[in-house]
Protein backbone atom coordinates (compact mmCIF):
# COMPACT_ATOMS: atom_id res chain seq x y z
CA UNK A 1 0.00 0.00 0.00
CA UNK A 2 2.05 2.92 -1.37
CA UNK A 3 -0.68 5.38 -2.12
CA UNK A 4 -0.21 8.88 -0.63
CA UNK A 5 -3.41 11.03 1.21
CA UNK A 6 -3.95 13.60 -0.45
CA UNK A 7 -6.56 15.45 1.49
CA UNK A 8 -8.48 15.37 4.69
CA UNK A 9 -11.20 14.21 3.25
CA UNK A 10 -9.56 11.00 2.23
CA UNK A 11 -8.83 9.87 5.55
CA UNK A 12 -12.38 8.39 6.04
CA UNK A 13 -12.45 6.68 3.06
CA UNK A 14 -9.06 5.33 2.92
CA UNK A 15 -9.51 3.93 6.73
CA UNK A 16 -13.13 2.48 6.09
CA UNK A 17 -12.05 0.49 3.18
CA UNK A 18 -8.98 -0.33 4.80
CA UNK A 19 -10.80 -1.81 8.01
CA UNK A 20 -13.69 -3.26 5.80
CA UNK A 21 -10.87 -5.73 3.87
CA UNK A 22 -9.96 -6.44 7.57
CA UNK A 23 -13.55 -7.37 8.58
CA UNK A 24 -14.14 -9.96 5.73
CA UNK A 25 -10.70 -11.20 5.99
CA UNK A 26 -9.74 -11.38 9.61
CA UNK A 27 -6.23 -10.30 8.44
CA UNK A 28 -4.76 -7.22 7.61
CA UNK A 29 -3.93 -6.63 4.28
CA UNK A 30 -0.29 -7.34 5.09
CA UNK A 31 -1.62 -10.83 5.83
CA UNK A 32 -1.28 -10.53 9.70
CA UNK A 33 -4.59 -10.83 12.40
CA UNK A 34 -3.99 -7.05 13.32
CA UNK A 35 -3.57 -3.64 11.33
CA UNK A 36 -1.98 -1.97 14.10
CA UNK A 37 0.14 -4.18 15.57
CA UNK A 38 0.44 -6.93 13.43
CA UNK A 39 0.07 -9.85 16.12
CA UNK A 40 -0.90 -13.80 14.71
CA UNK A 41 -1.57 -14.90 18.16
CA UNK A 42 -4.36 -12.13 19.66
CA UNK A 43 -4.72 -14.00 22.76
CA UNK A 44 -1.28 -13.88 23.64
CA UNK A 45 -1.10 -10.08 22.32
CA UNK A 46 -4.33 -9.36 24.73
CA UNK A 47 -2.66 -10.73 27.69
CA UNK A 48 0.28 -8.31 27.23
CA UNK A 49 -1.81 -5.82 27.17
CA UNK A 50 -3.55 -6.57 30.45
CA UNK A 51 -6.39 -8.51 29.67
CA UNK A 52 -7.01 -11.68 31.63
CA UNK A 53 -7.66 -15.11 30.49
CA UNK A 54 -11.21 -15.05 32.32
CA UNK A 55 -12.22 -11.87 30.00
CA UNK A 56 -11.17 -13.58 26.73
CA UNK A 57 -13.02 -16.88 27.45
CA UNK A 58 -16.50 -15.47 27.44
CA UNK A 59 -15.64 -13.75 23.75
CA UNK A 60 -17.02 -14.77 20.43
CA UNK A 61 -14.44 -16.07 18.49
CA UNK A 62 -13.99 -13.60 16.48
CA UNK A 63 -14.26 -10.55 18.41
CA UNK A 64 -10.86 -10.44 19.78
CA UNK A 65 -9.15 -9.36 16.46
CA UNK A 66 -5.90 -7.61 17.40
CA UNK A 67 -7.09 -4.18 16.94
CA UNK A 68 -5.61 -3.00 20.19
CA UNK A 69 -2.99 -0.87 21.33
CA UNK A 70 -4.24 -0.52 25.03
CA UNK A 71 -6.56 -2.10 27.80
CA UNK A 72 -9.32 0.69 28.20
CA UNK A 73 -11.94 -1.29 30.09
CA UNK A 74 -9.59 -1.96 32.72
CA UNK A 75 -8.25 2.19 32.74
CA UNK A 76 -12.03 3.17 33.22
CA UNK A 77 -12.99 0.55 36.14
CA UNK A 78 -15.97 -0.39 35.07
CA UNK A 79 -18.91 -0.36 37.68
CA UNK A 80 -22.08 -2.86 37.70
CA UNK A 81 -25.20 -0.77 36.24
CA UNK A 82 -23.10 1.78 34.10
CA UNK A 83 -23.83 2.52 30.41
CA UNK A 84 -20.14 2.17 28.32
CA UNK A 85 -20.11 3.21 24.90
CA UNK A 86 -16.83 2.06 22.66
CA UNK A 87 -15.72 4.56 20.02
CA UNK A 88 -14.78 2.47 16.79
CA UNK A 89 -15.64 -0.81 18.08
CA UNK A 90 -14.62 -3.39 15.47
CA UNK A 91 -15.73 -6.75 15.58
CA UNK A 92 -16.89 -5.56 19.42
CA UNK A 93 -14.15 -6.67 21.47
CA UNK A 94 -14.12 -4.61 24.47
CA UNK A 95 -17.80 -3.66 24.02
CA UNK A 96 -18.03 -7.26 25.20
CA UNK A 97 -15.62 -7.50 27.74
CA UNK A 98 -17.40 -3.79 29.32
CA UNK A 99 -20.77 -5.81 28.90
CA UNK A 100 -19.97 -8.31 31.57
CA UNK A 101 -18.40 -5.54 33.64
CA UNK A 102 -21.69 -3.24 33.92
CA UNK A 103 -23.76 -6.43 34.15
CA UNK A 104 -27.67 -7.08 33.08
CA UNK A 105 -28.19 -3.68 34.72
CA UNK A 106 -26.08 -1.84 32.65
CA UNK A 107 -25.40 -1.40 28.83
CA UNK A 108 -22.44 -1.48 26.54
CA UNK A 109 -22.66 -0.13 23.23
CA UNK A 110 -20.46 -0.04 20.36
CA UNK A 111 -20.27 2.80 17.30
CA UNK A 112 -18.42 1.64 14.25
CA UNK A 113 -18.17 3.43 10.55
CA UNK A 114 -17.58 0.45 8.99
CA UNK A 115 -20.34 -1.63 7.73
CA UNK A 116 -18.49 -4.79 7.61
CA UNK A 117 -17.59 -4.63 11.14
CA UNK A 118 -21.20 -3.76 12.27
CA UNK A 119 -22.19 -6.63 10.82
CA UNK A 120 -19.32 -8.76 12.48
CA UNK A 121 -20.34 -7.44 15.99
CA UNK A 122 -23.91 -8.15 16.01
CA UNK A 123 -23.11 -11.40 13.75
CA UNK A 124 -21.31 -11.73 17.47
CA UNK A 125 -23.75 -10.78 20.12
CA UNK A 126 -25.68 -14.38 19.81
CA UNK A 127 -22.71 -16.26 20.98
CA UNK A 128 -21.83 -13.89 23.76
CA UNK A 129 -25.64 -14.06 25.36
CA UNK A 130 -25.19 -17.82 24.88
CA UNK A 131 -21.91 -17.87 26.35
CA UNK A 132 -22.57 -15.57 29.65
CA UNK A 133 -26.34 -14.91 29.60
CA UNK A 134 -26.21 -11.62 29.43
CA UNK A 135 -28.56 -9.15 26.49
CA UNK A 136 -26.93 -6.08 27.24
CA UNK A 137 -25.15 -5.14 24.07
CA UNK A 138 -25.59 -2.75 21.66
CA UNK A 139 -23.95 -1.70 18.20
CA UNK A 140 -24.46 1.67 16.43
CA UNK A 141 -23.46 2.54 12.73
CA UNK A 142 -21.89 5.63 12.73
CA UNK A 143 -18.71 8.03 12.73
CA UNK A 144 -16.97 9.09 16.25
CA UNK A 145 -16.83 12.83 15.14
CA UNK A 146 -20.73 12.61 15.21
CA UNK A 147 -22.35 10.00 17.47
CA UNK A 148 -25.66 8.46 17.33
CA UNK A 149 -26.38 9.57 20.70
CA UNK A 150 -27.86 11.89 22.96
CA UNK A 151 -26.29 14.76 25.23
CA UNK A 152 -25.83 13.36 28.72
CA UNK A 153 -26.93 9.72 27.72
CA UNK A 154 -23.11 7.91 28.85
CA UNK A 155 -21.45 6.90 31.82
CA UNK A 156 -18.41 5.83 30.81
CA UNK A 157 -16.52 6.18 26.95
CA UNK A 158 -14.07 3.60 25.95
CA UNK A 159 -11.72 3.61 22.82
CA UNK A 160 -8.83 1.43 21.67
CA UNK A 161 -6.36 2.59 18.77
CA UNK A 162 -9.17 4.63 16.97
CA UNK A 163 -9.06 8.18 17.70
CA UNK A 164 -5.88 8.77 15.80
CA UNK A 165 -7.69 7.27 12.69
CA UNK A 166 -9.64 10.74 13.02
CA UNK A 167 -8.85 13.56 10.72
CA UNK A 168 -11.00 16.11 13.16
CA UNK A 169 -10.05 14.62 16.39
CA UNK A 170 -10.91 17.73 18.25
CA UNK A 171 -14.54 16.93 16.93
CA UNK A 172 -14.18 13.82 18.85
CA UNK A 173 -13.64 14.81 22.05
CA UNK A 174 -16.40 17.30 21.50
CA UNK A 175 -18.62 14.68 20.65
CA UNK A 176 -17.06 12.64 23.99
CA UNK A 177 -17.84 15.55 26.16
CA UNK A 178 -21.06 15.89 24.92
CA UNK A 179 -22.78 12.58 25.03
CA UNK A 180 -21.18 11.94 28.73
CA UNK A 181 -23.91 12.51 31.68
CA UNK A 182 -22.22 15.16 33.92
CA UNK A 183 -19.47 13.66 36.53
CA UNK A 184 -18.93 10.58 33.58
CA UNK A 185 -15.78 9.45 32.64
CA UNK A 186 -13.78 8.56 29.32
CA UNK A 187 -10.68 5.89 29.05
CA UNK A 188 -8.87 5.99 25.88
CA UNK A 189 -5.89 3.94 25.00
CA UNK A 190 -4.32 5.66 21.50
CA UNK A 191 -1.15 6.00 19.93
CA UNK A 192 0.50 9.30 20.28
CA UNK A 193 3.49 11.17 18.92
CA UNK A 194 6.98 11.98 20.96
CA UNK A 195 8.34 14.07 18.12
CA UNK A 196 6.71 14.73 14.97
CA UNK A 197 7.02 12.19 12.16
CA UNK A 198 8.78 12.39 8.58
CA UNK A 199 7.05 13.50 6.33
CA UNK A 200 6.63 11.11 3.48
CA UNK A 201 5.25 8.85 6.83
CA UNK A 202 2.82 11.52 7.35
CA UNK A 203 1.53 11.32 3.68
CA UNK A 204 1.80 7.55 3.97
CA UNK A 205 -1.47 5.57 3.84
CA UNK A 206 0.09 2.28 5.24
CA UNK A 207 1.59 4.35 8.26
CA UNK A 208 -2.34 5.64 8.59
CA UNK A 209 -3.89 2.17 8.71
CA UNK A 210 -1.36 1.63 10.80
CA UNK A 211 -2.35 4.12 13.34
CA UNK A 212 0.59 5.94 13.04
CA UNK A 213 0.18 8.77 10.37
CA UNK A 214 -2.29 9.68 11.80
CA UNK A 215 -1.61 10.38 15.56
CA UNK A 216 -0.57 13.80 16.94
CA UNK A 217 1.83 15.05 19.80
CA UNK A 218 0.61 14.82 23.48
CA UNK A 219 0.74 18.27 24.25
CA UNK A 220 -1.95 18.60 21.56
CA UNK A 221 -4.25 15.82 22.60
CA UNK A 222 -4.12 17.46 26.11
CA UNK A 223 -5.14 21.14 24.34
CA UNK A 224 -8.15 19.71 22.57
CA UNK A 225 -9.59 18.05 25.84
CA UNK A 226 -9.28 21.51 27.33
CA UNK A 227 -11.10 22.86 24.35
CA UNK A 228 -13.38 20.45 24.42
CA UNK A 229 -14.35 21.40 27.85
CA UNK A 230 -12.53 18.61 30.26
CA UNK A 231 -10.62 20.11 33.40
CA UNK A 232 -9.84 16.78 35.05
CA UNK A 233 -7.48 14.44 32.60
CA UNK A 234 -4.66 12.79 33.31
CA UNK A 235 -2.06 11.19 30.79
CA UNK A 236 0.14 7.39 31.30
CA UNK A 237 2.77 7.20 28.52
CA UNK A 238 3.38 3.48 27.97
CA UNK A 239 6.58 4.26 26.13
CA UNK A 240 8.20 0.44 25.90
CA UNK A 241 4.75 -0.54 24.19
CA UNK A 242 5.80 -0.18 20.66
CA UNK A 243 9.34 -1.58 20.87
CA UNK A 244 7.24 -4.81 22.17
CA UNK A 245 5.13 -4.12 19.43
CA UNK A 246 7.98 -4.55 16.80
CA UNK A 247 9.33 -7.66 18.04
CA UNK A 248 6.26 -9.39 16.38
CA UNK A 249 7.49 -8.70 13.26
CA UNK A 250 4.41 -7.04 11.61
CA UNK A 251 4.75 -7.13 7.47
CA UNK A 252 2.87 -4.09 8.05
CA UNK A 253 4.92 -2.19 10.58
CA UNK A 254 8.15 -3.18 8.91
CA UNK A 255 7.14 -1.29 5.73
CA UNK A 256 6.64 1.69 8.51
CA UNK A 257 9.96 1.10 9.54
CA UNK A 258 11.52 1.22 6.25
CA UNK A 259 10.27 4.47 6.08
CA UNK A 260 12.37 6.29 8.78
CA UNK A 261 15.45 7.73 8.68
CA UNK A 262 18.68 6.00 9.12
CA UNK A 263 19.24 5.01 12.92
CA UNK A 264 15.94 5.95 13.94
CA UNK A 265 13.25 3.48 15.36
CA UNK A 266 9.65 4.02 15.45
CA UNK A 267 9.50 4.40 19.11
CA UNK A 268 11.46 7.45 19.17
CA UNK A 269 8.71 9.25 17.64
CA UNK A 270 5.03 6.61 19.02
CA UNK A 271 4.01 5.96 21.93
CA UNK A 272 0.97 4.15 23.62
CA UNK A 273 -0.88 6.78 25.68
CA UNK A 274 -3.43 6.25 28.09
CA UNK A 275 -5.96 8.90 28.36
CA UNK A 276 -8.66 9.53 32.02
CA UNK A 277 -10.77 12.71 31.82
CA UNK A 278 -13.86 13.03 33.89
CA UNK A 279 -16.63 15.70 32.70
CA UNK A 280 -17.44 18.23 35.52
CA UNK A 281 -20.32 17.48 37.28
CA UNK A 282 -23.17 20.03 36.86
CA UNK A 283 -25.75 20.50 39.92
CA UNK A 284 -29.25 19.56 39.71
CA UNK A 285 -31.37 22.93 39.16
CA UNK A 286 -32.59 23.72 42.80
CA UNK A 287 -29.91 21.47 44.76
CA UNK A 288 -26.60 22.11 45.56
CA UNK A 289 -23.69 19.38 45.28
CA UNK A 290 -23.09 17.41 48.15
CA UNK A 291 -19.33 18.40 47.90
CA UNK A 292 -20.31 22.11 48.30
CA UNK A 293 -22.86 21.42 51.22
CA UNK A 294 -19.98 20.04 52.86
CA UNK A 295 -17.50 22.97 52.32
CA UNK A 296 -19.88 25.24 53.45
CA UNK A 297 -21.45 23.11 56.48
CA UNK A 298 -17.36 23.09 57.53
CA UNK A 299 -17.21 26.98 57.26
CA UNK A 300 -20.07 27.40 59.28
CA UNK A 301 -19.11 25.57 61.79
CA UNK A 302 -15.79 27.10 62.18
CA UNK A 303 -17.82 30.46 62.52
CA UNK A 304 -20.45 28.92 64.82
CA UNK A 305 -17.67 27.45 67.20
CA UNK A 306 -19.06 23.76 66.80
CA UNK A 307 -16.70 20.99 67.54
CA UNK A 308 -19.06 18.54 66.92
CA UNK A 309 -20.05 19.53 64.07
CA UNK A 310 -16.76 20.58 62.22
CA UNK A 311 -15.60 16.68 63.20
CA UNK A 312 -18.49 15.61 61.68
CA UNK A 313 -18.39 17.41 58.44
CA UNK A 314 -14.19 17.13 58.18
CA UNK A 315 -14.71 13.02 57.99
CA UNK A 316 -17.88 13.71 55.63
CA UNK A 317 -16.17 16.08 53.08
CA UNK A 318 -12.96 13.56 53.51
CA UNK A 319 -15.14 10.79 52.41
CA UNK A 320 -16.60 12.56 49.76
CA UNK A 321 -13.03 12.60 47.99
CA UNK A 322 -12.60 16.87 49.16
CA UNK A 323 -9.00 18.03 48.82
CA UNK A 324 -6.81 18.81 51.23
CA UNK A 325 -6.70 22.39 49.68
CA UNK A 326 -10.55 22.82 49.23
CA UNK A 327 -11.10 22.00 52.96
CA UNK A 328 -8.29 24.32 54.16
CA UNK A 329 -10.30 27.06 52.06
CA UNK A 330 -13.59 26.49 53.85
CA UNK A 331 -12.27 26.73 57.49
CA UNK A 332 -10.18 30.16 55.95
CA UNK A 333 -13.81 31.36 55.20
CA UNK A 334 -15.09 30.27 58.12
CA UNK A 335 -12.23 32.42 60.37
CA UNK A 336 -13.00 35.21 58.64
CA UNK A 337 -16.37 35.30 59.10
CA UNK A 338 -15.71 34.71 62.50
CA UNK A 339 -13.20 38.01 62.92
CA UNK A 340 -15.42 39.36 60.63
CA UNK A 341 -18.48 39.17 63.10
CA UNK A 342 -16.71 39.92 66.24
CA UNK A 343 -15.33 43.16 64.27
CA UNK A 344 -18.57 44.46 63.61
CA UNK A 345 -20.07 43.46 67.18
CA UNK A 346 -17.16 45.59 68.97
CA UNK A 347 -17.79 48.37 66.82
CA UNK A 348 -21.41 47.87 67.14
CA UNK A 349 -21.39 47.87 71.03
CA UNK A 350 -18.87 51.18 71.17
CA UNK A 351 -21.05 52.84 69.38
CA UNK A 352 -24.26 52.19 71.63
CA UNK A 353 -22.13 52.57 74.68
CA UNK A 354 -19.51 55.40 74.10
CA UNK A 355 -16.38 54.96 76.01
CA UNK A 356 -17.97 53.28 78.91
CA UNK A 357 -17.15 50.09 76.91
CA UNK A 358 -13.32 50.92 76.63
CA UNK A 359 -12.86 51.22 80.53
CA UNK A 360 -14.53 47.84 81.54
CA UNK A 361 -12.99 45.82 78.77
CA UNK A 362 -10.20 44.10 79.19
CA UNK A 363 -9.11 44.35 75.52
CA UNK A 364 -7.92 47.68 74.76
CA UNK A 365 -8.65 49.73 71.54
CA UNK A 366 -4.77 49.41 70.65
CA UNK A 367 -5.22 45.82 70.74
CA UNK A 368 -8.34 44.71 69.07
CA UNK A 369 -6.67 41.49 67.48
CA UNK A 370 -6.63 40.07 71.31
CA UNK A 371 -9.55 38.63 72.90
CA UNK A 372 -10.14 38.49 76.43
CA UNK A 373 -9.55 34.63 76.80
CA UNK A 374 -5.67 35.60 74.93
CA UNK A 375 -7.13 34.13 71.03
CA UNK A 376 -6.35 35.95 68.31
CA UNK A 377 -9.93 37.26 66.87
């Protein structure tokens, strides 16, 4: 595959009838069971990636298709009950292995471009309700830069070596910010750059299949989840990922290879990157977050002098996941207040009383930050 991309608008094209050959063969068109890695024995190639013998067992048999370059179900801890959708699910191998995570009282579903694959992954979802019961599973046609789904409709969005297929990624993690519920959470295992590539890699339509043309430098993945709206992210670098990924020999990845410059390897400029954001949580109209209650029950008490009560609320807001920081800022409030009040009650009885006040008193005007027990007000 030595054609060259020639616009944006290619991308799609070139990567759907890439991954469509993939679906009706099994087999990359390089002749080995994965595109992006190039691995003949996907069991063994799940298991270095993290997934356990117990998850693969349940699978269809052709689900698990080598299509990985992460383990995102395991990065997003999966709760019984939760809804999981799987950006460019495949032949729906971790929309499966999410399904028995979330259980019969929560969902998995699966959004795919690719016709072939749809068709694949529901050819799929008989043998996985046979194998573990469970009718849970779902799979959309679609692309990722515009889901089939509603705003606030998602617990929890997986992907696996897809998002750098995108050529409007920052579309994507509009789309992931929009169809999460607020306080949701997204887990995406992708291939990122260290350095930026050659260019006749770049242009390369093998190194795009591939999943490495088109990936783009960390520092800009991070700026297009702020853009898109995420404050909480955080970024894992699996950097010895793709020199394990070589050693398989890959017909595929050696033509990358052959691309670079003399004395380079790929893993000077790819890595696998695993990416957490959460989505802010938003508070029900008429209700305030629990979070906040708890701040503010722990300034008040602080002004209002309440041992009991500041215990109470310290071990609540502590539970509750509260930094350090934000809890340190709700007791500052709280003194201030306090000064605040007894300021204004000095000047308040002065006033009614005239200098009467000053003679009786045992703090003097020249020393209104003492109290008469010796605390600083």
């Amino acid at each position: 595959m030595t054609e060259k991309i020639k616009k944006t608008d290619d991308v799609h094209n070139f990567v759907r009838d890439a991954y469509s050959k993939i679906a009706v063969a099994n087999s990359s068109c390089c002749g080995s069971k994965n595109v992006c890695g190039g691995v003949e024995n996907p069991e063994k190639f799940a298991n270095e990636l993290g997934y356990t013998d117990a998850e693969l067992a349940s699978l269809p048999d052709d689900a698990n298709m080598g299509l990985s370059c992460g383990n995102p179900t395991a990065l997003a801890a999966l709760k019984p009950g939760e809804v999981v959708l799987d950006l460019g699910s495949g032949g729906g191998f971790d929309v499966f292995i999410a399904a028995e995570k979330v259980g019969s009282s929560g969902k998995s579903i699966g959004v795919d471009m690719t016709h072939e694959m749809l068709m694949k992954a529901r050819k799929n979802i008989g043998q996985f309700t046979q194998h573990t019961g469970l009718n849970n599973v779902e799979f959309l046609l679609g692309e990722i830069e515009h889901l089939p789904l509603p705003d606030n409709s998602i617990d929890v969005v997986i992907s696996n070596c897809v998002v750098n297929l995108s050529p409007r990624k920052q579309q994507v993690w509009k789309e992931i910010f929009r169809v999460l519920k607020p306080g949701g959470r997204a887990a995406i295992s992708d291939l990122a750059l260290l350095k930026p590539l050659p260019e006749n890699i770049v242009e390369s339509v093998t190194a795009l299949v591939g999943c490495v043309a088109g990936a783009v430098l960390i520092t800009d993945t991070e700026a297009m989840i702020k853009e898109a709206g995420f404050t909480d992210f955080k970024f894992d670098n699996k950097s010895t990922f793709i020199d394990k990924m070589e050693q398989w020999n890959d017909p595929l990845y050696c033509a990358i290879i052959e691309m670079l410059p003399q004395g380079e390897k790929l893993s000077n400029y790819i890595t696998s990157l695993e990416v957490s954001v959460s989505k802010p949580c938003c508070c029900p109209k008429g209700k305030i977050d629990e979070q906040i209650q708890e701040l503010i029950a722990i300034g008040a008490s602080v002004t209002a002098h309440c041992q009991p009560c500041f215990t109470y609320h310290l071990a609540k807001a502590k539970e509750l996941g509260l930094s350090e920081s934000d809890i340190k800022a709700a007791v500052a409030v709280g003194e201030s207040l306090q000064r605040g009040a007894g300021a204004a009650m000095h000047k308040h009885v002065r006033e009614s009383l005239g200098n009467a006040i000053q003679a009786s008193s045992c703090c003097r005007p020249e020393e209104p930050q003492k109290s008469c027990c010796g605390k600083n007000e």
